[in-house]
N, C-alpha and C. Protein backbone atom coordinates (compact mmCIF):
# COMPACT_ATOMS: atom_id res chain seq x y z
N UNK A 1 -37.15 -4.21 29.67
CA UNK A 1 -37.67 -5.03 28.60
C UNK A 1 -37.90 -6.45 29.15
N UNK A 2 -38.81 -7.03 28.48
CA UNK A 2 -39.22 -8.22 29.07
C UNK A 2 -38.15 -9.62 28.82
N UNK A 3 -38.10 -10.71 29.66
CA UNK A 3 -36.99 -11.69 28.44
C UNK A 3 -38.03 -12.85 28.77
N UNK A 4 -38.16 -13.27 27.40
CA UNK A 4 -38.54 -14.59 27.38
C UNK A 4 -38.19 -15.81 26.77
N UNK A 5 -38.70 -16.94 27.18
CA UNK A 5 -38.06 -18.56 26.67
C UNK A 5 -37.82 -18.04 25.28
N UNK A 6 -37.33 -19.58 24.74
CA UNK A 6 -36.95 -19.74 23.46
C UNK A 6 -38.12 -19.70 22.40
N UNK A 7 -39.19 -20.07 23.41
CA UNK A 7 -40.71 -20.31 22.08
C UNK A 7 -41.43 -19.22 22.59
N UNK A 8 -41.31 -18.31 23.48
CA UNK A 8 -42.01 -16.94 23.31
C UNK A 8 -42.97 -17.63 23.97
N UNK A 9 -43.16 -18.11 25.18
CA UNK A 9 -44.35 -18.45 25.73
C UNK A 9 -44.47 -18.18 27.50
N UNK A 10 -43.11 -17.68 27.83
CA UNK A 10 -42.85 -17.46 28.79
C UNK A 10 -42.20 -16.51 29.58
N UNK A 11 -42.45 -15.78 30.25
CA UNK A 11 -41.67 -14.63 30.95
C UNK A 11 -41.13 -14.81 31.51
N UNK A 12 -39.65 -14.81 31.74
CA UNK A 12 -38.17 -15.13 32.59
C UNK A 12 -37.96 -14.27 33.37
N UNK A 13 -37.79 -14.78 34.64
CA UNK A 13 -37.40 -13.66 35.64
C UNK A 13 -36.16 -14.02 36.32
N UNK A 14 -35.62 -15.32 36.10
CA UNK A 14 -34.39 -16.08 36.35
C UNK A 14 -33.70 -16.39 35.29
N UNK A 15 -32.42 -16.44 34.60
CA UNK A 15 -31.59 -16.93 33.76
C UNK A 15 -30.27 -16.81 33.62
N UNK A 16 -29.49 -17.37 33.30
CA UNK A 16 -27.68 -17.51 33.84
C UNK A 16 -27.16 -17.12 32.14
N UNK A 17 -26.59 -15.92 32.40
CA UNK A 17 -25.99 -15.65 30.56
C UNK A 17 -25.05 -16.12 30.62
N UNK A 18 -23.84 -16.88 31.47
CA UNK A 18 -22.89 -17.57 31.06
C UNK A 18 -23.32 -18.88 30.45
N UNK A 19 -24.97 -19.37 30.53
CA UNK A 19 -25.58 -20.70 29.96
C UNK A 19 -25.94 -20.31 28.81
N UNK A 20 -26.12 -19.09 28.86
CA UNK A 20 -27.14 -18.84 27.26
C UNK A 20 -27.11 -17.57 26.87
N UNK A 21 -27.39 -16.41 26.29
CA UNK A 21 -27.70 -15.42 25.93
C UNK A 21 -28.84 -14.81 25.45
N UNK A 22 -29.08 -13.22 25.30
CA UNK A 22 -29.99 -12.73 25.17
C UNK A 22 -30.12 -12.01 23.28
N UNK A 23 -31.43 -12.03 23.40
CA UNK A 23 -31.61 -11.67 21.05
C UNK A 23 -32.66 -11.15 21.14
N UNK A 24 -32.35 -9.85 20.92
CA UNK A 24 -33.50 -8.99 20.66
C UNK A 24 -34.80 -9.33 19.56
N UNK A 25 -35.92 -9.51 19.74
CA UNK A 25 -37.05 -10.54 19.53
C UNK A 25 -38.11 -9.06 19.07
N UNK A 26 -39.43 -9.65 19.23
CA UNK A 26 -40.98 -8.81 19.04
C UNK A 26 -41.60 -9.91 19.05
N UNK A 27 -42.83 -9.43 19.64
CA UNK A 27 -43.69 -10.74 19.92
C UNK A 27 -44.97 -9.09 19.29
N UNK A 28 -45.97 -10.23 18.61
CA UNK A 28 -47.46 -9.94 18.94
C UNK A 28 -48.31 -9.43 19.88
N UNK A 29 -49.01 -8.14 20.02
CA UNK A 29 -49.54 -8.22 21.19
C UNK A 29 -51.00 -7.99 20.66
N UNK A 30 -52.00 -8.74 21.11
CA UNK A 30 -53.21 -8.99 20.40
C UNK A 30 -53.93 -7.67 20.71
N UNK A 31 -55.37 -7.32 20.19
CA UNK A 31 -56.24 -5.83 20.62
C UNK A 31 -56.63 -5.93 21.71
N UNK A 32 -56.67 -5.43 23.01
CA UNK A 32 -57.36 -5.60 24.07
C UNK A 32 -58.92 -4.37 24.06
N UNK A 33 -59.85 -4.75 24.29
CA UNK A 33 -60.90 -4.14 24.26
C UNK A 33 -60.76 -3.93 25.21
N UNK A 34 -61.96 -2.19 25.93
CA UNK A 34 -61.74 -1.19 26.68
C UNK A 34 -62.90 -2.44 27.41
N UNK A 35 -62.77 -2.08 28.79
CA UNK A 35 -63.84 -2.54 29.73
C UNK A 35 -63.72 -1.38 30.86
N UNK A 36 -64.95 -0.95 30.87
CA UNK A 36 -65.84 0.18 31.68
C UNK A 36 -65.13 -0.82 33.47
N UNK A 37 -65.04 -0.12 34.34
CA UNK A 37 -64.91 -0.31 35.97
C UNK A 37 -66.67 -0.44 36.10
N UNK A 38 -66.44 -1.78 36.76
CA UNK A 38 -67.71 -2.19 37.52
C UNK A 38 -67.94 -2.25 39.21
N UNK A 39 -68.67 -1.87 40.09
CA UNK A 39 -68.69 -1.78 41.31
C UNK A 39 -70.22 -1.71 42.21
N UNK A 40 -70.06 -1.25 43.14
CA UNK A 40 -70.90 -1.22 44.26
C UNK A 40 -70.28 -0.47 45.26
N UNK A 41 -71.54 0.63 46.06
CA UNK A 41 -71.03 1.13 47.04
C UNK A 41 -71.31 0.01 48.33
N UNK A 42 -70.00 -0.16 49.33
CA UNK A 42 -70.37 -0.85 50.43
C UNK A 42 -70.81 -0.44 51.72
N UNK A 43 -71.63 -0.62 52.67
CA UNK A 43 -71.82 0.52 54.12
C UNK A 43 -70.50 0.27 54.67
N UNK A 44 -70.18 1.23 55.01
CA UNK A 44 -69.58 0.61 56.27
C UNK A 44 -69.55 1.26 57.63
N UNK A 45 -70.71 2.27 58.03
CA UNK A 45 -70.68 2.84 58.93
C UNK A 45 -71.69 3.26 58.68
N UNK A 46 -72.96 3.27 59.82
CA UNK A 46 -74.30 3.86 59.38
C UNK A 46 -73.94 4.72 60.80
N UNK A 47 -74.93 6.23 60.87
CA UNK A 47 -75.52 6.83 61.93
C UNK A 47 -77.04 7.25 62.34
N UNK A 48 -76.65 7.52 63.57
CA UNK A 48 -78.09 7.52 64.06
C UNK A 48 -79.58 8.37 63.41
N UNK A 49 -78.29 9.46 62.80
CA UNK A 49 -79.03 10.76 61.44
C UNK A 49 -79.72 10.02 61.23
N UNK A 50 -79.18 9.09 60.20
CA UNK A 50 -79.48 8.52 58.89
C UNK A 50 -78.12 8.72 57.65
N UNK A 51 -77.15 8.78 58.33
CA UNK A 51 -76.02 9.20 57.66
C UNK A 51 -75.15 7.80 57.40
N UNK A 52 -74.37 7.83 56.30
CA UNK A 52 -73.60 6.77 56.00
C UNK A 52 -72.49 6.85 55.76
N UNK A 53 -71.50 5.76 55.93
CA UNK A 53 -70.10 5.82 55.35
C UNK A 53 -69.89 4.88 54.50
N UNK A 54 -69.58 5.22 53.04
CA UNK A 54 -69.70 3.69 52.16
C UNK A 54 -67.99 3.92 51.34
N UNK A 55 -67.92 2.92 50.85
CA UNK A 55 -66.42 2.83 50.25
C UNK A 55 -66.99 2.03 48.58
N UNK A 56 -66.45 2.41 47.39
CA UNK A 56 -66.47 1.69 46.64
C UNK A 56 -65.80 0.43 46.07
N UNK A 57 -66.47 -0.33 46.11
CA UNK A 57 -65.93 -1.49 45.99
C UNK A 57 -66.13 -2.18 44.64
N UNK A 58 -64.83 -2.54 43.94
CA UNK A 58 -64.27 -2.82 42.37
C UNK A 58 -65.10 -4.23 41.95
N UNK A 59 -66.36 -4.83 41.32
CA UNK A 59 -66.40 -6.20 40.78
C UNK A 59 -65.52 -6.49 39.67
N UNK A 60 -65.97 -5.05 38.91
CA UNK A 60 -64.36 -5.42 37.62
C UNK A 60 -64.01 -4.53 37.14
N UNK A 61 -62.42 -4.68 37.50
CA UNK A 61 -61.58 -3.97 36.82
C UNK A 61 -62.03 -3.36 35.35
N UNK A 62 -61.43 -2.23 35.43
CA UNK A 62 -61.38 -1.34 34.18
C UNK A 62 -60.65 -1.28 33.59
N UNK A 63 -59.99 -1.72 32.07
CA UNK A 63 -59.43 -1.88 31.17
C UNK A 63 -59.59 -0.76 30.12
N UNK A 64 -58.54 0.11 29.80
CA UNK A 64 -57.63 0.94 28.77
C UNK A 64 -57.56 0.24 27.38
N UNK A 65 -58.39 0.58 26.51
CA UNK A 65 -58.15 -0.12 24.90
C UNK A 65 -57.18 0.14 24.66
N UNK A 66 -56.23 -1.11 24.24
CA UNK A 66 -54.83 -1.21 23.67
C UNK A 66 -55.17 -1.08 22.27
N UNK A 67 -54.56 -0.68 21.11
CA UNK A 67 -54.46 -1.51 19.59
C UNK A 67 -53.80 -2.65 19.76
N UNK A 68 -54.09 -4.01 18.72
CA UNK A 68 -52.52 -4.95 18.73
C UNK A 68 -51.55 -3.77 17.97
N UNK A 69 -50.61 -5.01 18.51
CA UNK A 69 -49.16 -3.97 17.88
C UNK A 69 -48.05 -5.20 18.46
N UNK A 70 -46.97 -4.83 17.97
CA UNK A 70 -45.55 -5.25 18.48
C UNK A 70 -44.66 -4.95 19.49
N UNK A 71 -44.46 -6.15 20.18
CA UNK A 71 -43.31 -5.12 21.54
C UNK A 71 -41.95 -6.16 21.47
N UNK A 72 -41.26 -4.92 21.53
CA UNK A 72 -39.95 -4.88 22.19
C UNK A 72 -39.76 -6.48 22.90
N UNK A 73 -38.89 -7.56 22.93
CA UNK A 73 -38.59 -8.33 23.86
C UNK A 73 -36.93 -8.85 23.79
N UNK A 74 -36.67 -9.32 24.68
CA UNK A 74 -35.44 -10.78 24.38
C UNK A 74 -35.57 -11.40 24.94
N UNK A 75 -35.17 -12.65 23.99
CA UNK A 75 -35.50 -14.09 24.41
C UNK A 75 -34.27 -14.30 24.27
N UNK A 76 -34.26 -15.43 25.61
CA UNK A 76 -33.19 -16.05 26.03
C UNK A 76 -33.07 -17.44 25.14
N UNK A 77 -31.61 -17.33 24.94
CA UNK A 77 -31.08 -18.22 23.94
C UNK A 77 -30.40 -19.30 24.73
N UNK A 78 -30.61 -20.90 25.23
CA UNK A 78 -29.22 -21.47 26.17
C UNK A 78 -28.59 -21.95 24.96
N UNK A 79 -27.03 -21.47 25.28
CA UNK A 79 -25.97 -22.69 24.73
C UNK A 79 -26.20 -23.85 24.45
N UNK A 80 -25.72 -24.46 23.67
CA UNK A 80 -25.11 -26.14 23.29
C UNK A 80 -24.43 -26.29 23.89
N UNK A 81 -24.39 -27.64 24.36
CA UNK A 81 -23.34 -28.05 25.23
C UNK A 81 -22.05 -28.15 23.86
N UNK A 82 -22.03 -28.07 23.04
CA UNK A 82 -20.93 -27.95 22.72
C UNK A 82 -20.26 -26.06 22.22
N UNK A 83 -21.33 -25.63 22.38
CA UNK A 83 -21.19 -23.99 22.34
C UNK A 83 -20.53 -24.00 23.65
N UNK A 84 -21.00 -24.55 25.03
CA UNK A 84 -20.48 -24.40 26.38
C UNK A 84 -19.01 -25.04 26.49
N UNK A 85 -19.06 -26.07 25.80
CA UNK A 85 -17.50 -26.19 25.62
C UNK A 85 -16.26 -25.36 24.96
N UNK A 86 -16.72 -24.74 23.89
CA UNK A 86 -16.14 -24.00 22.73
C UNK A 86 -15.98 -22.58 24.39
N UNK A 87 -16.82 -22.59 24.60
CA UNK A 87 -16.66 -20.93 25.77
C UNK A 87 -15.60 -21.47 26.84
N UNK A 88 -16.28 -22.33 27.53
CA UNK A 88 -15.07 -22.90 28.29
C UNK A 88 -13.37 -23.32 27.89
N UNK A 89 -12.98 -23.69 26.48
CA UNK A 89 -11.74 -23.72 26.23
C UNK A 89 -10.99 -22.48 25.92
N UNK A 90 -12.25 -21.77 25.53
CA UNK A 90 -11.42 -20.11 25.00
C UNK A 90 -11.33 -19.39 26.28
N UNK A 91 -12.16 -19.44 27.58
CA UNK A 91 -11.59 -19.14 28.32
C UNK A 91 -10.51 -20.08 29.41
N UNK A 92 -10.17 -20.72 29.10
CA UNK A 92 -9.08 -21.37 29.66
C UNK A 92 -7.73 -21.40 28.63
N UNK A 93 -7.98 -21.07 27.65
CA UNK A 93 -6.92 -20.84 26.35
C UNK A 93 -6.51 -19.10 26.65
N UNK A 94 -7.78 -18.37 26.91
CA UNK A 94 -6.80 -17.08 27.36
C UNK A 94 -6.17 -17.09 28.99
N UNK A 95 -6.67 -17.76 29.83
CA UNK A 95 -5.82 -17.68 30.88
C UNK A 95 -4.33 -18.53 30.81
N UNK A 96 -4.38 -19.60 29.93
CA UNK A 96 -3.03 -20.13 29.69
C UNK A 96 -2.04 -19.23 28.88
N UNK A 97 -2.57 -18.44 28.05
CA UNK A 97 -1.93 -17.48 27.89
C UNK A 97 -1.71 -16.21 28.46
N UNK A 98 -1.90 -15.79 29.09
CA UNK A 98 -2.02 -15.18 30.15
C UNK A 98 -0.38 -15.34 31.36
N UNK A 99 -1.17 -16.61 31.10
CA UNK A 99 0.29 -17.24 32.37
C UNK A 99 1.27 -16.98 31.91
N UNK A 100 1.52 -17.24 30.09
CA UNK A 100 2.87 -17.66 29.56
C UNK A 100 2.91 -16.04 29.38
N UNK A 101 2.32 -15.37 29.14
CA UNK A 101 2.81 -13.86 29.21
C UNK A 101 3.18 -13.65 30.34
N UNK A 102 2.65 -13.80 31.32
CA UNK A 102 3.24 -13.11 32.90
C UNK A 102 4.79 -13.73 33.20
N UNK A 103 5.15 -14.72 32.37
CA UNK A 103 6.58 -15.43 32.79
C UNK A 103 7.39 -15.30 31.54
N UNK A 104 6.77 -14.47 30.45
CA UNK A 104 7.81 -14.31 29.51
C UNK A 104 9.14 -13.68 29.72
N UNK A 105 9.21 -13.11 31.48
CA UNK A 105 10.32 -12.28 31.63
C UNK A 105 11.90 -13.41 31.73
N UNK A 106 11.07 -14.62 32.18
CA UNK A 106 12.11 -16.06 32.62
C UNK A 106 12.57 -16.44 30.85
N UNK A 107 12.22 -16.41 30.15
CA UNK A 107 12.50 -16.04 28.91
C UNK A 107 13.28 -15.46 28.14
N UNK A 108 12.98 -14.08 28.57
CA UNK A 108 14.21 -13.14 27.68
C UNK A 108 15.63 -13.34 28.82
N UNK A 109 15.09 -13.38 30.24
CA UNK A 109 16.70 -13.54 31.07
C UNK A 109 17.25 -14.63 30.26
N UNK A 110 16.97 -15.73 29.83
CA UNK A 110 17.41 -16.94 29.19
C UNK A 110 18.13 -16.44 27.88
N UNK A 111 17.60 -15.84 27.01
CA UNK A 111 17.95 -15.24 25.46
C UNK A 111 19.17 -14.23 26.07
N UNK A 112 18.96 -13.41 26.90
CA UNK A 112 20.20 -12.25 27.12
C UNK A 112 21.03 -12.87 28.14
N UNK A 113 21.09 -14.05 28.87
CA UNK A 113 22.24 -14.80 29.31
C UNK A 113 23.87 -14.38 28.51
N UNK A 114 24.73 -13.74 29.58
CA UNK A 114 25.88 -13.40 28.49
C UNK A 114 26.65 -14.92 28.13
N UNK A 115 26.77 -15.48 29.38
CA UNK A 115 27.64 -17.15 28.61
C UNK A 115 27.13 -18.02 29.56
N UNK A 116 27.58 -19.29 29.04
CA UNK A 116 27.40 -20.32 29.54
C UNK A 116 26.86 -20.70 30.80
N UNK A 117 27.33 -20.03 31.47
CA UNK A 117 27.45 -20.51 32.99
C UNK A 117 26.20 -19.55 33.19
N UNK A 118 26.25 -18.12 33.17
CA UNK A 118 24.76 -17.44 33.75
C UNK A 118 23.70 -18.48 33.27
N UNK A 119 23.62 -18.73 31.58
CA UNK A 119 22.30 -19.83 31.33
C UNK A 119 22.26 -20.99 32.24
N UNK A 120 22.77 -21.47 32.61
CA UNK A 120 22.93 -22.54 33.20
C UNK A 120 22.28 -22.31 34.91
N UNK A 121 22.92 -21.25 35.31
CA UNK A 121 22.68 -20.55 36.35
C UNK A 121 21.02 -20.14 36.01
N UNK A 122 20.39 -19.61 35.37
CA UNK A 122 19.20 -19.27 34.97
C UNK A 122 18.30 -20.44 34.98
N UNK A 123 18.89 -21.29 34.32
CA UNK A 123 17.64 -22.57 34.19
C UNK A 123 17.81 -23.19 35.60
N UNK A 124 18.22 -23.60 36.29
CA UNK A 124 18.12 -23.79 37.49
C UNK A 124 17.38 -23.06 38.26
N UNK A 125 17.99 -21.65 38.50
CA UNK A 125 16.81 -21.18 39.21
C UNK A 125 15.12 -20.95 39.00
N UNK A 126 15.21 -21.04 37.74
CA UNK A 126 13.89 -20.95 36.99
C UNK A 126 13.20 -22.10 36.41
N UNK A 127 13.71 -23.28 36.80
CA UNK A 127 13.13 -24.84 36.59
C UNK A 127 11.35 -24.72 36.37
N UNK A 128 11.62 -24.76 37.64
CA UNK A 128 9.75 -25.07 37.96
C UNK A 128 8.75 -24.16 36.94
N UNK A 129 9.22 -23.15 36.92
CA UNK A 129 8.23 -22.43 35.87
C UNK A 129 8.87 -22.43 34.48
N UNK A 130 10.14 -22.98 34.00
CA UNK A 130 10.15 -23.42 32.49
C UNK A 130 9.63 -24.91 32.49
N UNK A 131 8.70 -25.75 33.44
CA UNK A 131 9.00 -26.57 33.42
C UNK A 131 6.95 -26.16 32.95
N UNK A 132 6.16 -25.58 33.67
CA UNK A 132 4.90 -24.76 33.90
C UNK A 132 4.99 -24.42 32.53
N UNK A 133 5.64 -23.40 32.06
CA UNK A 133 5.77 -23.22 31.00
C UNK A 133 5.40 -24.34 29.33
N UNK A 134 6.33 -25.20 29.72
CA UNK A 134 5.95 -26.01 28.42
C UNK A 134 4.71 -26.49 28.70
N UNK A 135 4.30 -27.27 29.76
CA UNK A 135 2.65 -27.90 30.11
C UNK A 135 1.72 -26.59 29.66
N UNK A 136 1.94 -25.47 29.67
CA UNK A 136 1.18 -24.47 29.33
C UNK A 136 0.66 -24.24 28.16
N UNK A 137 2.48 -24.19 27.47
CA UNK A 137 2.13 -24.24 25.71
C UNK A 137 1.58 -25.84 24.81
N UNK A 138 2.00 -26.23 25.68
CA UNK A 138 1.14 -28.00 25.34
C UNK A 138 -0.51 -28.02 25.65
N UNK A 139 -0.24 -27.29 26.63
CA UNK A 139 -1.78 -27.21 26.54
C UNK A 139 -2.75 -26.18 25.61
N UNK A 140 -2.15 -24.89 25.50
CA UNK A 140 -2.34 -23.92 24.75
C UNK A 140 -2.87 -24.87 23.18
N UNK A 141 -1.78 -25.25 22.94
CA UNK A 141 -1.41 -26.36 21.36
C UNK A 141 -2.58 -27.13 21.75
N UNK A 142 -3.33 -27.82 22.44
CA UNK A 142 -4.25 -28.93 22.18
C UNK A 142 -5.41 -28.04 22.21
N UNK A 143 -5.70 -26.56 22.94
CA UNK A 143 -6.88 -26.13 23.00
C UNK A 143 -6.87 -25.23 21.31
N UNK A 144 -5.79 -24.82 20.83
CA UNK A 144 -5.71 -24.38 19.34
C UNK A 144 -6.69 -25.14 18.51
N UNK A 145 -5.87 -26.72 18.40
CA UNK A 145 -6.56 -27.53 17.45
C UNK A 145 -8.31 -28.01 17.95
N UNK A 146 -8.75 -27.91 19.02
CA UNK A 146 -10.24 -28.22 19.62
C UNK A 146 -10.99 -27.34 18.51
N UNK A 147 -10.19 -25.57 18.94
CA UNK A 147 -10.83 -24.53 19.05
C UNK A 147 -11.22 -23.48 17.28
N UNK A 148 -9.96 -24.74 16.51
CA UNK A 148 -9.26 -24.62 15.09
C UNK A 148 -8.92 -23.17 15.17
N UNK A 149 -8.16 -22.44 15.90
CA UNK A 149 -7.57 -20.98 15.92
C UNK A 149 -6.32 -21.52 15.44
N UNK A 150 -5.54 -20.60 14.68
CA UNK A 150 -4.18 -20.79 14.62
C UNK A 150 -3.29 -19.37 14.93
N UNK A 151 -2.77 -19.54 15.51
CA UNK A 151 -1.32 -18.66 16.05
C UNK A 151 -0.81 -19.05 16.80
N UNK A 152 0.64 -18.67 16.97
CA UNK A 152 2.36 -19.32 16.73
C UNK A 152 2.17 -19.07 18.57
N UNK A 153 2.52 -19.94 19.02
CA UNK A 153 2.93 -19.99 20.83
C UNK A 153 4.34 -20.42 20.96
């Protein structure tokens, strides 16, 4: 199928769908009238007979009567830069979550700590990524309110 610009005036043969997307369209296609093949034979080899070798040669093309009618297209749609933003935070809002899932295990060791001292023992060894952790959900929390999604992190 063909894709074209936004005003249907152009045939795309290059376009980036992470910039924009594609919407199934119809464009107009006007009547094309039949045109007969026009030509000439050319020499291209005479003999001594009187014998010849000629090739036909096209002045104009021959044209197949179309009806108008409607075709099939999509036209390429680009983003808003603020549509490109809205894509860009949701995918950086699922990889931050993402993260905080892959380390939820530093988590429950924390909750099933039997006393004192293992927790204690736990957060130490696990600093740096409870530390990853909150910058995560802080960040998670600011891309929520951009993105106005709500659920509990």
């Amino acid at each position: 199928m063909k894709v074209y610009n936004q005003e249907k005036t152009e045939i795309l043969e290059n376009y980036d769908l992470e910039k924009g997307y594609l919407k199934e369209d119809f464009i107009e296609v006007p009547e094309v009238e039949a045109v007969k093949e026009e030509g000439h034979y050319e020499t291209i080899r005479e003999y001594s007979n009187g014998g010849k070798d000629v090739k036909w040669v096209v002045d104009v093309e021959g044209v197949e009567y179309q009806p108008a009618h409607q075709e099939e297209i999509l036209v390429y749609i680009p983003y808003t830069e603020k549509e490109l933003q809205t894509i860009a935070n949701q995918n950086e809002l699922a990889d931050v979550l993402q993260h905080l899932i892959d380390t939820d295990y530093v988590s429950n060791k924390l909750i099933e700590a039997i006393n004192e001292t293992e927790l204690n023992q736990l957060k130490q060894k696990y600093a740096k990524v409870l530390t990853q952790r909150r910058k995560w959900r802080e960040r998670a929390n600011e891309l929520k309110k951009e993105l106005e999604v709500w659920f509990i992190i």
